[in-house]
Protein backbone atom coordinates (compact mmCIF):
# COMPACT_ATOMS: atom_id res chain seq x y z
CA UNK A 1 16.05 -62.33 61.31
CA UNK A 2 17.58 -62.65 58.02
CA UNK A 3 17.61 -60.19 55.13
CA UNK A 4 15.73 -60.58 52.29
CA UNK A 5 17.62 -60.87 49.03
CA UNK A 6 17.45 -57.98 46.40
CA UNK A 7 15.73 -60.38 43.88
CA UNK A 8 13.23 -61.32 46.80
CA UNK A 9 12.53 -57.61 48.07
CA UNK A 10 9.91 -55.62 46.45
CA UNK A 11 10.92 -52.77 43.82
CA UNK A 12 9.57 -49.25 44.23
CA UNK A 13 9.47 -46.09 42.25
CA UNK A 14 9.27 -42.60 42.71
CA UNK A 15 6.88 -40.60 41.30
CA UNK A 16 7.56 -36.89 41.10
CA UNK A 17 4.61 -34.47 41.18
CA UNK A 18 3.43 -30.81 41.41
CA UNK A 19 0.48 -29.19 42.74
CA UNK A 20 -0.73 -26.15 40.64
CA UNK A 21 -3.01 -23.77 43.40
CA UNK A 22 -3.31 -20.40 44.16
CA UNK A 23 -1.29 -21.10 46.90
CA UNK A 24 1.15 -23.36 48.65
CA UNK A 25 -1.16 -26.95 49.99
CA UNK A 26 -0.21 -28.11 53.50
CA UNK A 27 0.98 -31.95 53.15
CA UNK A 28 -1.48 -33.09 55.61
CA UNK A 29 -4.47 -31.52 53.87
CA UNK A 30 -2.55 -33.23 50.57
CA UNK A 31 -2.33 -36.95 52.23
CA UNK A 32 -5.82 -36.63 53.15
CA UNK A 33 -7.49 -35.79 49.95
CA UNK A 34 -4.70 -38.05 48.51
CA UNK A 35 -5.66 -41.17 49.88
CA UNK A 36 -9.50 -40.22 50.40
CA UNK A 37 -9.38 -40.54 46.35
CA UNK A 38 -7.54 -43.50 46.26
CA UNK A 39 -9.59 -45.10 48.26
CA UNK A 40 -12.95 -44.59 46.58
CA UNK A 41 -11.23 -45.02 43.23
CA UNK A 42 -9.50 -48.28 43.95
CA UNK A 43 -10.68 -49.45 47.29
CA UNK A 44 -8.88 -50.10 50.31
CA UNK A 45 -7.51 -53.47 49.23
CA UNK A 46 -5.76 -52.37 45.67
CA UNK A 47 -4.64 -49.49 47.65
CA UNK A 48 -2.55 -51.33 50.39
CA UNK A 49 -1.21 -53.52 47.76
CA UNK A 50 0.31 -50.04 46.02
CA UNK A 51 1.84 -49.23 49.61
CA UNK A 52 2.27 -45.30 48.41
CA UNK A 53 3.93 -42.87 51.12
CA UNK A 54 5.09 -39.86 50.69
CA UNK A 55 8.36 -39.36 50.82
CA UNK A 56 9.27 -35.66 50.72
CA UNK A 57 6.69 -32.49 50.32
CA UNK A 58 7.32 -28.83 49.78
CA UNK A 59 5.78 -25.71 48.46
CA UNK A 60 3.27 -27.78 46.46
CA UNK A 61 6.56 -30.22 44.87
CA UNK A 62 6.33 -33.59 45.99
CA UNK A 63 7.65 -37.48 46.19
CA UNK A 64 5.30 -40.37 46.33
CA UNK A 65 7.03 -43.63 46.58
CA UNK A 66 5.16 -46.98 45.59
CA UNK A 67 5.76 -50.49 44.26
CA UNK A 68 6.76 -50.36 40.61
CA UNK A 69 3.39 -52.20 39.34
CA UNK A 70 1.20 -49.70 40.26
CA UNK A 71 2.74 -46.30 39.17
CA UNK A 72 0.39 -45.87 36.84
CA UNK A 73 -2.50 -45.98 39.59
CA UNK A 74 -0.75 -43.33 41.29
CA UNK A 75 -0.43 -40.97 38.63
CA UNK A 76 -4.27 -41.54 38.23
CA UNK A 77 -5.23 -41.10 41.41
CA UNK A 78 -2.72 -37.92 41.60
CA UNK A 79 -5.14 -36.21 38.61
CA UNK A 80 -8.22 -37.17 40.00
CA UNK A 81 -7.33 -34.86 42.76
CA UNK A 82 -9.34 -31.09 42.07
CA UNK A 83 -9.66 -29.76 45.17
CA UNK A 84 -7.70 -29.58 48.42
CA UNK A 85 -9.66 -28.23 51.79
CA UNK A 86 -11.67 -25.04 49.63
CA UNK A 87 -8.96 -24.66 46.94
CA UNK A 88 -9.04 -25.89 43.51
CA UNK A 89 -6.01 -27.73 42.77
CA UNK A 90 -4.49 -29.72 39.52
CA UNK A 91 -1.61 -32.19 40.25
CA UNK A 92 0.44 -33.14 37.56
CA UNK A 93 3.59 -35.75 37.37
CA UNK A 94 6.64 -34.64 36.47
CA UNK A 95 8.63 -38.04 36.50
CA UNK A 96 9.27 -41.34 37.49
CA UNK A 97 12.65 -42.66 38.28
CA UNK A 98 13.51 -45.92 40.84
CA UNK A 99 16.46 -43.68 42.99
CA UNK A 100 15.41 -40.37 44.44
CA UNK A 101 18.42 -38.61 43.84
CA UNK A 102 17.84 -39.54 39.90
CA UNK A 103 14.50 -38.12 40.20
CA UNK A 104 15.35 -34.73 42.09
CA UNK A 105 18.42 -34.46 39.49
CA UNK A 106 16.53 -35.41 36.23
CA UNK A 107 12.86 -33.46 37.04
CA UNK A 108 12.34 -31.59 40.15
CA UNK A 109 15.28 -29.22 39.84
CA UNK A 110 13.83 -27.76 36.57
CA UNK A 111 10.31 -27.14 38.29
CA UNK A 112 12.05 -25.57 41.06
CA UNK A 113 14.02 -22.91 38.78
CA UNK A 114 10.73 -22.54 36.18
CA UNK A 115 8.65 -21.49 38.90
């Protein structure tokens, strides 16, 4: 099979996030709520057309990539999210880059060290 070209391939971002909770969210509890939200908000079809996975989660600091038309959906459907199993929860982006290592380097390193 033959490779798409880069023009012809789809372009993602990365979204950057953090989860503010009393404690530290397990990323399966997180995916859940995540896309349980997503889907009521936007309904199954918009929601397979943002193809979101997340890419890398850890004591509440996470990556969500998704194609670059619908970042703003994500962020929206990242604050819609208030509670996570019995805990209240706020998620708030951090930043958006297209390369994660720009995106760790530029925004999740200084959330690390604040907190």
């Amino acid at each position: 099979m033959k490779r798409l070209k880069a023009s012809e391939r789809k372009k993602k971002r990365y979204i950057g996030f953090f989860i503010h909770s009393e404690g530290e969210v397990d990323s399966k509890e997180f995916l859940r709520e995540f896309f349980k939200v997503m889907r009521d908000f936007f309904g199954e079809n918009l929601c397979s057309e943002m193809n979101p996975v997340l890419i890398y989660f850890k004591r509440n600091i996470g990556i969500i990539r998704c194609e670059h038309r619908y970042v703003d959906y994500i962020k929206v459907g990242l604050l819609l999210i208030n509670k996570i199993g019995d805990r209240r929860v706020l998620c708030s982006t951090v930043g958006v880059s297209g390369t994660i290592k720009s995106l760790k380097s530029k925004y999740l390193n200084k959330i690390k060290f604040a907190h």
